[in-house]
Protein backbone atom coordinates (compact mmCIF):
# COMPACT_ATOMS: atom_id res chain seq x y z
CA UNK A 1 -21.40 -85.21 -36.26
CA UNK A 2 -18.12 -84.24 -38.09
CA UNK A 3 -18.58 -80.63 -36.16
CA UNK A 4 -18.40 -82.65 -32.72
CA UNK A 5 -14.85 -83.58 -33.57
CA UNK A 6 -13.63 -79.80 -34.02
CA UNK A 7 -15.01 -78.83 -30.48
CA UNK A 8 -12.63 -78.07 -27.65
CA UNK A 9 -13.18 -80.52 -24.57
CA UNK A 10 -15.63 -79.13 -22.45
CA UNK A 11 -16.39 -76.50 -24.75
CA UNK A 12 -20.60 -75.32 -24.30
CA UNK A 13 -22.37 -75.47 -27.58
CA UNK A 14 -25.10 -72.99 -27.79
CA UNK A 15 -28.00 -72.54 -29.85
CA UNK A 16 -31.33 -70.50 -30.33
CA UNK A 17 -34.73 -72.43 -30.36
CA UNK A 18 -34.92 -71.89 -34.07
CA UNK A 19 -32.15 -74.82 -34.53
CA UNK A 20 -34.96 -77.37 -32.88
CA UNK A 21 -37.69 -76.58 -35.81
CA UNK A 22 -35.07 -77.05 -38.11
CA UNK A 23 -34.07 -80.14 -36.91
CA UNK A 24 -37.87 -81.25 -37.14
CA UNK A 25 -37.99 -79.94 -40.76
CA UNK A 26 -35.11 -81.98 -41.70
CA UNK A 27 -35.95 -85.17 -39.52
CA UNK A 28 -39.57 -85.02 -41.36
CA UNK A 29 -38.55 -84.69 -44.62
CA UNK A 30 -35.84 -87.94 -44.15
CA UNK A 31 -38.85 -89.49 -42.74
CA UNK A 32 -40.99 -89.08 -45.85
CA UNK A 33 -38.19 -89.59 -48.64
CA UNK A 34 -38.09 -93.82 -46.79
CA UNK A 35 -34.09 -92.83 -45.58
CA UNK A 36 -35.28 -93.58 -42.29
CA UNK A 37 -38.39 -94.49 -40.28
CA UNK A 38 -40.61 -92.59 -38.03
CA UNK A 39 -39.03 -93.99 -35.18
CA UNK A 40 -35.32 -93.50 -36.13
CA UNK A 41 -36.48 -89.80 -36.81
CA UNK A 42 -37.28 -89.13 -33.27
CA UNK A 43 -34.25 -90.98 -32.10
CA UNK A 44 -32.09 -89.39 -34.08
CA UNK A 45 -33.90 -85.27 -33.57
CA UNK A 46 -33.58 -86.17 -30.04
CA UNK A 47 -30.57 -86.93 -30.05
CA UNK A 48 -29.44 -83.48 -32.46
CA UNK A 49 -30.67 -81.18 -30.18
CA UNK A 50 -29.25 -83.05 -26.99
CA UNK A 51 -25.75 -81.43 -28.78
CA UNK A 52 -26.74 -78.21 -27.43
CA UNK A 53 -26.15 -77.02 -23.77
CA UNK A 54 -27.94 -74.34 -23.64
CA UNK A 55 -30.81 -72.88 -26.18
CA UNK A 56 -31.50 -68.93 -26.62
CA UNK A 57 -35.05 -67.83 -27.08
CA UNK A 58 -35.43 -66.14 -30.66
CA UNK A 59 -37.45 -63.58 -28.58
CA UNK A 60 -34.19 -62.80 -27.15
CA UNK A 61 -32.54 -62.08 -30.53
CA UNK A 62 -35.06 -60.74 -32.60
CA UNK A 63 -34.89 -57.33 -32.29
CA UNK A 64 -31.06 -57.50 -33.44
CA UNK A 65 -31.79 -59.79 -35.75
CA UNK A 66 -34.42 -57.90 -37.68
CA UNK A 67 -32.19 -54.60 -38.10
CA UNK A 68 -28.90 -57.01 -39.01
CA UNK A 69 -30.94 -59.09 -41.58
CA UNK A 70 -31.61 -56.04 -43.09
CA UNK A 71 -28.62 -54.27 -42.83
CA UNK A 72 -26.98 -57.08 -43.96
CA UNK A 73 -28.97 -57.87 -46.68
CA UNK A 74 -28.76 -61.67 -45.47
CA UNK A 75 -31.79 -64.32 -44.16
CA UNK A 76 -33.02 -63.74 -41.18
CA UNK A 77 -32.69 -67.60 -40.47
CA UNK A 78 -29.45 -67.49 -40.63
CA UNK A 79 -29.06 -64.18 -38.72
CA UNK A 80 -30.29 -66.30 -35.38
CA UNK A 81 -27.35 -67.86 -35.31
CA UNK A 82 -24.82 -65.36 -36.54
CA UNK A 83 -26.38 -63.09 -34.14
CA UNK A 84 -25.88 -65.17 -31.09
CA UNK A 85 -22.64 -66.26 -32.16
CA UNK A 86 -21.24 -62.62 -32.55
CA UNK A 87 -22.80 -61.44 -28.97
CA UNK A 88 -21.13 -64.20 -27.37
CA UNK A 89 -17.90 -64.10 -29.28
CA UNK A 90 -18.43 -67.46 -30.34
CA UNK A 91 -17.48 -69.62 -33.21
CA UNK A 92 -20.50 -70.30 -35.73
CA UNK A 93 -20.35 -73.92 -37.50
CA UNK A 94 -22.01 -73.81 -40.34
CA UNK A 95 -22.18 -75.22 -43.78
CA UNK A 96 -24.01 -72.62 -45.54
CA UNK A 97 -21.73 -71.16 -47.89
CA UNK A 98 -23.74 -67.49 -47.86
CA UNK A 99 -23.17 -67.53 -44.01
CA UNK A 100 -19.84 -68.46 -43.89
CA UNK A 101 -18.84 -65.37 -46.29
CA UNK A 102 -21.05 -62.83 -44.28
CA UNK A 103 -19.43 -64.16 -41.39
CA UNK A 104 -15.74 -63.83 -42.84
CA UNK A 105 -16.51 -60.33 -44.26
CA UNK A 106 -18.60 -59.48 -40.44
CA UNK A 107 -15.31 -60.78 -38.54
CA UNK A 108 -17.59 -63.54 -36.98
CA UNK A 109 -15.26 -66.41 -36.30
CA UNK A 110 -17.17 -69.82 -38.11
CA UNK A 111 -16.00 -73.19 -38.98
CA UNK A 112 -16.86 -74.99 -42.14
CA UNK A 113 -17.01 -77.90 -43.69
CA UNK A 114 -15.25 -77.21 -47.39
CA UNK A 115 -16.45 -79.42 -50.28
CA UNK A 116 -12.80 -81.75 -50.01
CA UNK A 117 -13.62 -82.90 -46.66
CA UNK A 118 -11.33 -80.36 -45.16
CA UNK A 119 -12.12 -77.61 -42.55
């Protein structure tokens, strides 16, 4: 939610599918660790990937991805996103320190979270 306050006003966040099995992954394991219950889990994934306008099939990006994420040298998870982001010319929010170096180094414009709070 603290990336919601850094967007432009009426600016389209988008998103490949991949982002909506990582939300489940992450919505599970809060689920099992008693930080929230099953039905606050569904609540709250529902309402996650409601924060994206419009989702990308990975089928769509993983032909690029595969020769970048080895190219690179870098996850392929993460290459979803950096990939769409740099076709679009879009800015990547991330918190994944790895990503936001590859892409500072790959001229990818990304926002970040730092440690202090700051962006």
């Amino acid at each position: 939610l603290a990336f919601c306050s850094l967007m432009l006003a009426d600016e389209q966040v988008i998103s490949c599918d991949l982002l909506r099995a990582e939300a489940v992954s992450v919505f599970c394991k809060l689920c099992r660790r008693g930080v929230m219950n099953r039905e606050e889990a569904q609540e709250c994934f529902v309402d996650s990937v409601a924060y994206v306008d419009k989702y990308y099939s990975i089928q769509e990006l993983q032909d690029e991805v595969l020769s970048e994420s080895i190219r690179l040298d870098h996850s392929s998870y993460d290459m979803f996103y950096f990939v769409l982001a740099r076709r679009f010319g879009a800015t990547l929010f991330t918190l994944d320190r790895k990503l936001i170096r590859l892409c500072e180094e790959q001229g990818v414009q990304c926002v970040a979270i730092l440690e202090n709070g700051e962006f």
